[in-house]
Protein backbone atom coordinates (compact mmCIF):
# COMPACT_ATOMS: atom_id res chain seq x y z
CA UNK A 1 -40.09 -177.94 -53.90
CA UNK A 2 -38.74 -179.18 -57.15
CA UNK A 3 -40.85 -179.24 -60.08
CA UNK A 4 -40.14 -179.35 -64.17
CA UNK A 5 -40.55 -176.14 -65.41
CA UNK A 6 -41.00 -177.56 -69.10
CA UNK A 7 -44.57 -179.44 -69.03
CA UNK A 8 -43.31 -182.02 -71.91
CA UNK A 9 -40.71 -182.94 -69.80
CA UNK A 10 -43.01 -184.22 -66.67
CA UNK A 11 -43.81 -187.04 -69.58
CA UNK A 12 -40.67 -187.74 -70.68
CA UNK A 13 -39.36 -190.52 -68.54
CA UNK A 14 -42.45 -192.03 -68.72
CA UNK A 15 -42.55 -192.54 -71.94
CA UNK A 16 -38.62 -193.50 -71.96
CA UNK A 17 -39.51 -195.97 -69.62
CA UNK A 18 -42.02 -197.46 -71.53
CA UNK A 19 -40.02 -197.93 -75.03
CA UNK A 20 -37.56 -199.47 -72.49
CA UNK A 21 -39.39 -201.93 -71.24
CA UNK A 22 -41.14 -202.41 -74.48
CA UNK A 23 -37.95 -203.23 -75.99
CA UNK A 24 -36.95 -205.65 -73.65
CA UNK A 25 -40.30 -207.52 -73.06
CA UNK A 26 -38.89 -210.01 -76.17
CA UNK A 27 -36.33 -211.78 -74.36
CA UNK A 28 -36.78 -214.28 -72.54
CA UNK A 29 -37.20 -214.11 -68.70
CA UNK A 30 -34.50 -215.44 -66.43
CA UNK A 31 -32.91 -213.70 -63.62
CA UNK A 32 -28.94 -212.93 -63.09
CA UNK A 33 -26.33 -215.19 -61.54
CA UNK A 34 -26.68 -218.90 -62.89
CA UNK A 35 -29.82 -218.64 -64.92
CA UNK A 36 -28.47 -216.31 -67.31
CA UNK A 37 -26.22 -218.90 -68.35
CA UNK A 38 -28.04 -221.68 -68.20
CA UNK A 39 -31.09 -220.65 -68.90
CA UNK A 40 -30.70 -218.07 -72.19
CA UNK A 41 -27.67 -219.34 -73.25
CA UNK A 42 -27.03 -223.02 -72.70
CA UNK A 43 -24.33 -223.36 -75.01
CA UNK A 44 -22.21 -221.64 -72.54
CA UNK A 45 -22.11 -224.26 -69.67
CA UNK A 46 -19.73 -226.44 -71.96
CA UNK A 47 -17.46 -223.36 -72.64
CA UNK A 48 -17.29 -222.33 -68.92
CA UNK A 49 -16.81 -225.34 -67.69
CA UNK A 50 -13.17 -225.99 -65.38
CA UNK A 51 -13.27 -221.67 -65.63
CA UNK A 52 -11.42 -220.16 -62.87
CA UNK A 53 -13.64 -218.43 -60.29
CA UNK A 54 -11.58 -215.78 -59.44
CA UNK A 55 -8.28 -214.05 -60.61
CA UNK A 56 -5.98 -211.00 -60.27
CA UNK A 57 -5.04 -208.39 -62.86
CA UNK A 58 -2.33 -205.82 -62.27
CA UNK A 59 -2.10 -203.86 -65.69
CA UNK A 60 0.51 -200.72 -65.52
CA UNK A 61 -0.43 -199.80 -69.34
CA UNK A 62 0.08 -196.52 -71.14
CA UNK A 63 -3.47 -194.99 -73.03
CA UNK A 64 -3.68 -192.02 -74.97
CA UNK A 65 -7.14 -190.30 -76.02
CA UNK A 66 -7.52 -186.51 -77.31
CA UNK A 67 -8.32 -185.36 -74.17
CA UNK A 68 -5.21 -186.58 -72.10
CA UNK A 69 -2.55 -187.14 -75.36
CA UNK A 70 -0.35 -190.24 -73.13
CA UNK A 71 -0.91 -191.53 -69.90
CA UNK A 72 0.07 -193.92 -67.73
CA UNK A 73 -2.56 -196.09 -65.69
CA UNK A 74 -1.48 -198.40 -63.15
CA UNK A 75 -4.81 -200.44 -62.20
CA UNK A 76 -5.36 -203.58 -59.66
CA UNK A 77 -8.38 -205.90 -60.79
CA UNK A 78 -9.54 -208.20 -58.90
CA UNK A 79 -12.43 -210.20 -60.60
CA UNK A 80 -14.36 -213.23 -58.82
CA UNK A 81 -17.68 -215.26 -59.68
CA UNK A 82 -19.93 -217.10 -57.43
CA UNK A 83 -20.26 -219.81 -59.46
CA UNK A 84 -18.39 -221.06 -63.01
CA UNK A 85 -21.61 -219.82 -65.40
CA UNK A 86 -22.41 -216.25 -63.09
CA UNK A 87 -21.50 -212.90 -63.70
CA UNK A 88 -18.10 -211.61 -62.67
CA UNK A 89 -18.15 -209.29 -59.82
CA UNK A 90 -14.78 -207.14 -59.91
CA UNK A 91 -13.14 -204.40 -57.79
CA UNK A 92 -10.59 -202.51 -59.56
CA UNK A 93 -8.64 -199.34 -58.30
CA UNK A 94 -6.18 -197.10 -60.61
CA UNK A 95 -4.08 -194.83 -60.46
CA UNK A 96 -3.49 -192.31 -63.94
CA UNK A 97 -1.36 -189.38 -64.98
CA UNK A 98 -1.17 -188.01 -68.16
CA UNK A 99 1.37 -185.93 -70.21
CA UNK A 100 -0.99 -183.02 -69.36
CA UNK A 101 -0.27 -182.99 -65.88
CA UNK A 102 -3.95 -184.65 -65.05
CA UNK A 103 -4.19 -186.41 -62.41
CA UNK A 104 -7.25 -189.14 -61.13
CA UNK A 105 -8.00 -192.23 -58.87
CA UNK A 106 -10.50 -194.18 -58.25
CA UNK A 107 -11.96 -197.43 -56.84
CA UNK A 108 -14.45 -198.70 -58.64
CA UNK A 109 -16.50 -202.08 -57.79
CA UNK A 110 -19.71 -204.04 -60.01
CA UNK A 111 -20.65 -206.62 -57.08
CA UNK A 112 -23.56 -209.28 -58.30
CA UNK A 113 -24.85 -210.63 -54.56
CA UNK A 114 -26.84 -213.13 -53.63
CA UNK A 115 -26.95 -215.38 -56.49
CA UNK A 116 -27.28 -212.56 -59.13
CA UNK A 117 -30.50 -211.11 -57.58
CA UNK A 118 -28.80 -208.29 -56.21
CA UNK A 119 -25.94 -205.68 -57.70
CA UNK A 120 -24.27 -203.04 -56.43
CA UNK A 121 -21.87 -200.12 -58.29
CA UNK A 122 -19.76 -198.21 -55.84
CA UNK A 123 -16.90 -195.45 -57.06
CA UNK A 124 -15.04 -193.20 -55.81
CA UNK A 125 -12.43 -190.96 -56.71
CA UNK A 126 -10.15 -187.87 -56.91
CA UNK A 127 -9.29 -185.63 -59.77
CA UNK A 128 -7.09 -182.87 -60.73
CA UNK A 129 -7.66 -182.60 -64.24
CA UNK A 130 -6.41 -179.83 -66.89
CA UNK A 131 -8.94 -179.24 -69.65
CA UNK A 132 -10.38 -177.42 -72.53
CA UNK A 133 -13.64 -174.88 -72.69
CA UNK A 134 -14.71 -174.25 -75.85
CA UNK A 135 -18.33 -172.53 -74.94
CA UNK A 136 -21.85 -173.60 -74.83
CA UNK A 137 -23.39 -174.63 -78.07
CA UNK A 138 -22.59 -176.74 -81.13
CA UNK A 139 -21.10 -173.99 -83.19
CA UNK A 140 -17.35 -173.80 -81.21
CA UNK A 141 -13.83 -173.25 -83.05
CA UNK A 142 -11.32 -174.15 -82.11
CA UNK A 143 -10.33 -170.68 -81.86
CA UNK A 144 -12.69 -170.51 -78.87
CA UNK A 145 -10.23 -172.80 -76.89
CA UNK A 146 -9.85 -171.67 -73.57
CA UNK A 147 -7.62 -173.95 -70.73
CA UNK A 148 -9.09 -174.42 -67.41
CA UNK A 149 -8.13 -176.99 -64.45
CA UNK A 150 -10.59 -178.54 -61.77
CA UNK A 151 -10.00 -180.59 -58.83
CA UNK A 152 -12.94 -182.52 -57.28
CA UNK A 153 -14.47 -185.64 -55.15
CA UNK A 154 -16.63 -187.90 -56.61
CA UNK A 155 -18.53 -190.35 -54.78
CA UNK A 156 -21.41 -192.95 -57.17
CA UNK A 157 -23.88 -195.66 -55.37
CA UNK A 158 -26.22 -197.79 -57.39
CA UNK A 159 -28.13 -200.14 -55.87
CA UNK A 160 -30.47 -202.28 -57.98
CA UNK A 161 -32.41 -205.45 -57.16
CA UNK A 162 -33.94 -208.34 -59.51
CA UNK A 163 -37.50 -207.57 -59.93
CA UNK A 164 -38.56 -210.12 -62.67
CA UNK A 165 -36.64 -211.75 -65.05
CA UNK A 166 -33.78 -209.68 -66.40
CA UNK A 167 -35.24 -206.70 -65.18
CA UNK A 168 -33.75 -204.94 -62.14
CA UNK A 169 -34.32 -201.47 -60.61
CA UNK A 170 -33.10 -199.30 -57.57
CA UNK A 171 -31.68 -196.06 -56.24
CA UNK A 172 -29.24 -194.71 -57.74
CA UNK A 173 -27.34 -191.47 -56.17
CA UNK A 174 -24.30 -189.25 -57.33
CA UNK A 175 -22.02 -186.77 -55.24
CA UNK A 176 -19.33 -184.33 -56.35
CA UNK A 177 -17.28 -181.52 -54.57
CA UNK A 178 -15.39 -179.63 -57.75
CA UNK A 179 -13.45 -176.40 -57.06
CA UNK A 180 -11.97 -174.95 -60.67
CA UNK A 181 -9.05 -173.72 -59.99
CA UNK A 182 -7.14 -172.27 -62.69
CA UNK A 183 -9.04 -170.24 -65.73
CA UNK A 184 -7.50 -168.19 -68.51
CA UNK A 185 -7.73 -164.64 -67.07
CA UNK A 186 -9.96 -162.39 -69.09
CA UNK A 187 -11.71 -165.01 -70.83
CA UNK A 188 -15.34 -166.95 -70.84
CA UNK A 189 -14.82 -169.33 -67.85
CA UNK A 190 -13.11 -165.97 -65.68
CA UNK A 191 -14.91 -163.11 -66.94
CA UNK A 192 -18.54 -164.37 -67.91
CA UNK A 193 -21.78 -166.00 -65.91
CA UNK A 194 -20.55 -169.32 -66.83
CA UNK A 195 -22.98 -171.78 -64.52
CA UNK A 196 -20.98 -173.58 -62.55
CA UNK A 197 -17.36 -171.86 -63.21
CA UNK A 198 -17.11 -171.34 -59.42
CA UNK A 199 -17.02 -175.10 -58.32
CA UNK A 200 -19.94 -176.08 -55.40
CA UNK A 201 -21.23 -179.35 -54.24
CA UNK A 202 -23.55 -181.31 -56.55
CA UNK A 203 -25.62 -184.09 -55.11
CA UNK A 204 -28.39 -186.17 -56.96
CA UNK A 205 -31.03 -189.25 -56.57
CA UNK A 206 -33.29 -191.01 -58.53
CA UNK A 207 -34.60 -194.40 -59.82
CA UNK A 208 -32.42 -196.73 -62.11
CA UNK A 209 -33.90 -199.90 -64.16
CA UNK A 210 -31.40 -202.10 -65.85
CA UNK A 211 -32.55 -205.01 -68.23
CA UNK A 212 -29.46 -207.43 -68.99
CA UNK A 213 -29.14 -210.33 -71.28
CA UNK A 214 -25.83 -210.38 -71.80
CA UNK A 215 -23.82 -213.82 -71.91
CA UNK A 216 -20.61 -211.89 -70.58
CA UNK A 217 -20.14 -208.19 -69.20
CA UNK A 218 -16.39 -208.00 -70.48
CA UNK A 219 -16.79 -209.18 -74.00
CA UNK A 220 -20.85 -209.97 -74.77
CA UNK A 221 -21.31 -211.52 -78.19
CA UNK A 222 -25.20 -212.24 -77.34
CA UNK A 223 -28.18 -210.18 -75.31
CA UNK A 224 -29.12 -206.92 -74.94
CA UNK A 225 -28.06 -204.32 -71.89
CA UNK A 226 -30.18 -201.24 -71.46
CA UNK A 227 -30.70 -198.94 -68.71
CA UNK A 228 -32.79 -196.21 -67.73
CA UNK A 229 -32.02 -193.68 -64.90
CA UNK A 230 -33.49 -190.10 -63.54
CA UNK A 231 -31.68 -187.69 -61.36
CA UNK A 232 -33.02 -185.38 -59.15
CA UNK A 233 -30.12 -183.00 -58.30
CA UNK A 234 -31.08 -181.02 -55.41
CA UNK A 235 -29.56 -177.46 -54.09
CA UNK A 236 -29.93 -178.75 -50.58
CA UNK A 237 -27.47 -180.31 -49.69
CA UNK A 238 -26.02 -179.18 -53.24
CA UNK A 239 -25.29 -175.71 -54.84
CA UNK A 240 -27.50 -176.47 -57.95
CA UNK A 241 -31.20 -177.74 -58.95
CA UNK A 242 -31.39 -179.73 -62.38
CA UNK A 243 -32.88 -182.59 -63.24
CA UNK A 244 -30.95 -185.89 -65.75
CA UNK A 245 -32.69 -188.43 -67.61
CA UNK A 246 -30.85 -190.86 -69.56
CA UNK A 247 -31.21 -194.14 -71.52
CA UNK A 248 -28.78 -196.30 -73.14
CA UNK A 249 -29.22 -199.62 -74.54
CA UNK A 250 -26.64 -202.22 -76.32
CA UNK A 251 -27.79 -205.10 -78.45
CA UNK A 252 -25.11 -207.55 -79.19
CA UNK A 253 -25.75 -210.43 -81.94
CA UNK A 254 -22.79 -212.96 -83.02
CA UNK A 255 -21.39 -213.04 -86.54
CA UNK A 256 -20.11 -216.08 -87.62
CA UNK A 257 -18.17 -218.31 -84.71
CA UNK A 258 -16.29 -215.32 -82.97
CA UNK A 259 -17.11 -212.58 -84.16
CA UNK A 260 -20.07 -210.34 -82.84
CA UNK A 261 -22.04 -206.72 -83.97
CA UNK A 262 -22.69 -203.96 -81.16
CA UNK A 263 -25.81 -201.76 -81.35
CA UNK A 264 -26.05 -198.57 -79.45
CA UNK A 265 -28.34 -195.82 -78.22
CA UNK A 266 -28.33 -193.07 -76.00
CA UNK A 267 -29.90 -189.63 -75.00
CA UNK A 268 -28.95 -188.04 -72.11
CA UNK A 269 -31.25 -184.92 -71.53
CA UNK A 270 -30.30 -182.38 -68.51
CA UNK A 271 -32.94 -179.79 -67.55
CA UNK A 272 -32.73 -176.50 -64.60
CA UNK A 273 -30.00 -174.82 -63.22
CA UNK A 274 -27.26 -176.73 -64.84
CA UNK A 275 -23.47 -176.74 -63.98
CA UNK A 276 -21.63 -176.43 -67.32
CA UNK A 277 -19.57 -179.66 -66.60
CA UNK A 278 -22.58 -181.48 -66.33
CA UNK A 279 -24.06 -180.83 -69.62
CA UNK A 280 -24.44 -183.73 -72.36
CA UNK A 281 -21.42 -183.94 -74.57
CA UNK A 282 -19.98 -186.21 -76.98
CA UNK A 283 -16.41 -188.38 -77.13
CA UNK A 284 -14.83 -190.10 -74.38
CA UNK A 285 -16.73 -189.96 -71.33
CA UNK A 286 -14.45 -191.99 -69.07
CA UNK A 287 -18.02 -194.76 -68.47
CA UNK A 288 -17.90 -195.65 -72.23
CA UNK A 289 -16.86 -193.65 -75.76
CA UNK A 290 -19.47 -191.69 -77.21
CA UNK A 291 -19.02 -191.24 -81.02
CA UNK A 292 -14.92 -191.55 -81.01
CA UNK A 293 -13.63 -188.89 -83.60
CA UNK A 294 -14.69 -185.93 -81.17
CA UNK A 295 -12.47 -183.53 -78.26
CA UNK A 296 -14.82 -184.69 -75.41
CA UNK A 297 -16.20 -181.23 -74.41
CA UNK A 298 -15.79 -179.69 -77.65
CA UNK A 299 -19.85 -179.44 -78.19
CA UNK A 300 -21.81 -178.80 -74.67
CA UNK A 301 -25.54 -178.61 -74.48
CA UNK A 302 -28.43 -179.80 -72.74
CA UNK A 303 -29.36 -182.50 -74.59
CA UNK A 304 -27.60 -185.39 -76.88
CA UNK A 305 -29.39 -188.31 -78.75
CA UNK A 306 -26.63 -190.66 -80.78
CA UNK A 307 -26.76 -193.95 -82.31
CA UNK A 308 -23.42 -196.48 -83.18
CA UNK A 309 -22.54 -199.71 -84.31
CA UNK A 310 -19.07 -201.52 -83.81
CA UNK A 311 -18.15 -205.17 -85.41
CA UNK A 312 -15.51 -206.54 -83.74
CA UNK A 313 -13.48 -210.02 -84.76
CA UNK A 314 -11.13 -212.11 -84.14
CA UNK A 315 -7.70 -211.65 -86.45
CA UNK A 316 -5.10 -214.00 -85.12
CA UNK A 317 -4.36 -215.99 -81.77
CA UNK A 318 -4.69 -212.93 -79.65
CA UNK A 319 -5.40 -210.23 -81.77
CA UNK A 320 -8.68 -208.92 -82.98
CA UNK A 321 -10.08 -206.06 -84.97
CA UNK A 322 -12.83 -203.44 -84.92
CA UNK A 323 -14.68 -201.32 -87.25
CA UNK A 324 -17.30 -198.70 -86.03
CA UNK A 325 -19.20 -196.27 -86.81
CA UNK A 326 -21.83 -193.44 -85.60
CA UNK A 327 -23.76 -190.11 -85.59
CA UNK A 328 -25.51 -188.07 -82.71
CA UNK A 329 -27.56 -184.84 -82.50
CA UNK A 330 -26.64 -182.45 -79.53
CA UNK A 331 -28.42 -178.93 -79.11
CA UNK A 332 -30.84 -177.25 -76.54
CA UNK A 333 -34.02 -178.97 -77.20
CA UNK A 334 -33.90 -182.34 -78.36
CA UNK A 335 -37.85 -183.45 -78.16
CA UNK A 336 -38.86 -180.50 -80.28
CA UNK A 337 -36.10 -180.79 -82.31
CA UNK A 338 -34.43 -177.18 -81.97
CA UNK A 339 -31.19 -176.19 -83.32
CA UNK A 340 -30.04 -179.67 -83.00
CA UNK A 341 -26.30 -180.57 -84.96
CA UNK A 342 -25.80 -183.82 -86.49
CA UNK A 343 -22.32 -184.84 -85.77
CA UNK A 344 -20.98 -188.20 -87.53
CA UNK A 345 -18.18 -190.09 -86.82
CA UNK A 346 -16.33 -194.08 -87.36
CA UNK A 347 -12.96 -195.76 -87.66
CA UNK A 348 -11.17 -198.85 -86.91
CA UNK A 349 -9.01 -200.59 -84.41
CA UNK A 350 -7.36 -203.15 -82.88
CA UNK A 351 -7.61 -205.31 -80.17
CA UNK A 352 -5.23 -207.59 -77.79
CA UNK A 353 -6.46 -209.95 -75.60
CA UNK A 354 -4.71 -209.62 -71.97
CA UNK A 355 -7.25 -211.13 -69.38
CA UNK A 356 -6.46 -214.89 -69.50
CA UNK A 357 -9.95 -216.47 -69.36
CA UNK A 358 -11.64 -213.61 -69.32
CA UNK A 359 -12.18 -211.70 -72.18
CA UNK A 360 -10.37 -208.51 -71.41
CA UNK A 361 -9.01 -206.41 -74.29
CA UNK A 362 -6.77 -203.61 -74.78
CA UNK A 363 -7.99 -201.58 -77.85
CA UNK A 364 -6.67 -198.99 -80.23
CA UNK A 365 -8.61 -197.25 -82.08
CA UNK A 366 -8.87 -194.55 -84.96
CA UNK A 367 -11.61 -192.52 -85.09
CA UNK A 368 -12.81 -189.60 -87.90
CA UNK A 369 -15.48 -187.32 -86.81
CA UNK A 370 -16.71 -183.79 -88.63
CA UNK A 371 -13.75 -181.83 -89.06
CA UNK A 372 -11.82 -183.61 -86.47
CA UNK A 373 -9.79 -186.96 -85.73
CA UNK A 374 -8.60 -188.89 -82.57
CA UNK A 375 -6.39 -191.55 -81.30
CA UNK A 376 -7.33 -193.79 -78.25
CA UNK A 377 -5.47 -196.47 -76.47
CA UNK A 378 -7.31 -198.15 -74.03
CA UNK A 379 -8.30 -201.02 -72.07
CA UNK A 380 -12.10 -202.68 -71.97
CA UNK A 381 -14.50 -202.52 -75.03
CA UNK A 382 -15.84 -198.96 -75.92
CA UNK A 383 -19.11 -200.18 -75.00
């Protein structure tokens, strides 16, 4: 029987899932598909007017990040709506490999069904993937720099139907088969009690709620997106027993004609028996960028809280810019505050239209953090 050793904890998502909801309760109710665009933003009918419905995008692109230095990604997008003002639904697979001999696939689909009342997130993917392992904690050196390589299965399933409004909520479940397969001999990830350094299966399921206001999932300029999601990882039919909670939400508010300001927030808080590559951590982590500036992995720990803005604009015909900024706290205990390390980070970039009428981007970026920098090429907004 599973149960929350820490008795604050039993409260927590509660009380998450109230400020969530809280939050949202001030915009106004309409559901997904049409209404969102008719309904919250009518502006946009005249604007998406004559769109195309549906369209291919086959993007062989190099990307470079701290944690892979260059790669090559050769990805396949297909994006379709069911009608000119709804959500895009999109299946997308890619293939990368990096300078550092890391390799990863992956198909990857966001499906809105039935008129927007219904959406579905399906991935799955392979990985062989060279790292760093810098230790537990929020005190690491780089001298503590250990190289370590795993190769794994992952399999994510979200299911989430309209409730009321913009709300939505479902089951959400996650699968992974890792195996680490090369370690430094003699050091922390060979020779110590590292949980987790032995690979296992790791299965979990829980609740999600998403609220979504959004006028556009590639490029919003209007709405808020926030979600909410627990995760009961079991050790049957996994190897481990831990418990996620996690909220993020995104506010997005227009400046002047074209350009726009993005809010975020996030804590992800991980609880039990807890598989060191599953521990919150800040910097690239592959769904969005977490305070750019940072060697994703550098800091693990259970629990990370963060906060950043972005303002991105237009700068000529195709081109736009960005300038963003942050700070998190990672450490042990976040709701009692206990040896928690403020970590700050910003920078600027650049963007480059490349999705015809949709508003894809490919983005560079130049981020500062404490005491460390980073580069990243990519494609798709950093969140």
């Amino acid at each position: 029987m599973m149960h929350l050793k820490n008795r604050s904890f039993r409260y927590l998502l509660p009380v998450l899932l109230f400020f969530f909801l809280a939050f949202a309760a001030f915009r106004p109710a309409a559901c997904f598909g049409t209404e969102i665009k008719t309904k919250i933003v009518p502006e946009i009918d005249t604007e998406t007017i004559g769109r195309k419905r549906s369209g291919f995008l086959f993007v062989p692109f190099p990307i470079y990040t701290p944690e892979t230095k260059a790669a090559l990604i050769l990805t396949a997008m297909y994006h379709f709506r069911e009608t000119e003002t709804s959500y895009p639904s999109t299946l997308m697979g890619f293939l990368a490999y990096s300078q550092l001999n890391q390799f990863r696939t992956a198909g990857i689909s966001q499906l809105y069904l039935a008129d927007g009342m219904a959406h579905a997130t399906i991935s799955v993917g392979f990985a062989n993937w060279p790292d760093k392992f810098f230790g537990i904690g929020t005190d690491n050196t780089k001298d503590d720099e250990e190289d370590f390589t795993s190769e794994s299965v992952d399999l994510r399933l979200a299911l989430q139907y309209c409730i009321n409004g913009r709300l939505k909520a479902g089951l959400n479940t996650e699968f992974r088969n890792y195996e680490i397969t090369k370690t430094e001999s003699g050091r922390m990830l060979d020779s110590s009690d590292i949980r987790g350094a032995k690979g296992g299966d790791v299965f979990g399921i829980g609740p999600i709620a998403t609220w979504d206001s959004r006028d556009d999932s590639f490029f919003p300029r209007k709405g808020f997106w926030g979600q909410v999601s627990a995760l009961m990882f079991l050790d049957s039919p996994g190897d481990y027993e831990f418990q996620r909670y996690r909220l993020d939400m995104r506010q997005y508010m227009p400046i002047g004609e074209q350009g726009v300001i993005a809010f975020q927030e996030y804590i992800n808080i991980v609880r039990g028996d807890i598989p060191f590559l599953f521990l919150s951590k800040i910097g690239d982590l592959s769904r969005f960028s977490l305070l750019r500036g940072y060697f994703s992995g550098f800091f693990r720990e259970k629990d990370v809280a963060a906060m950043q803005v972005e303002y991105r604009t237009p700068l000529w015909k195709k081109l736009g810019g960005a300038v963003f900024g942050g700070a998190g706290a990672i450490g042990p205990d976040l709701p009692r505050g206990r040896d928690l390390a403020v970590k700050p980070a910003g920078g600027v970039g650049l963007r480059y239209r490349v999705g015809g009428g949709e508003a894809i981007n490919l983005r560079l970026d130049f981020a500062v953090g404490k005491d460390s920098t980073g580069i990243y090429f990519n494609i798709l907004e950093s969140f």
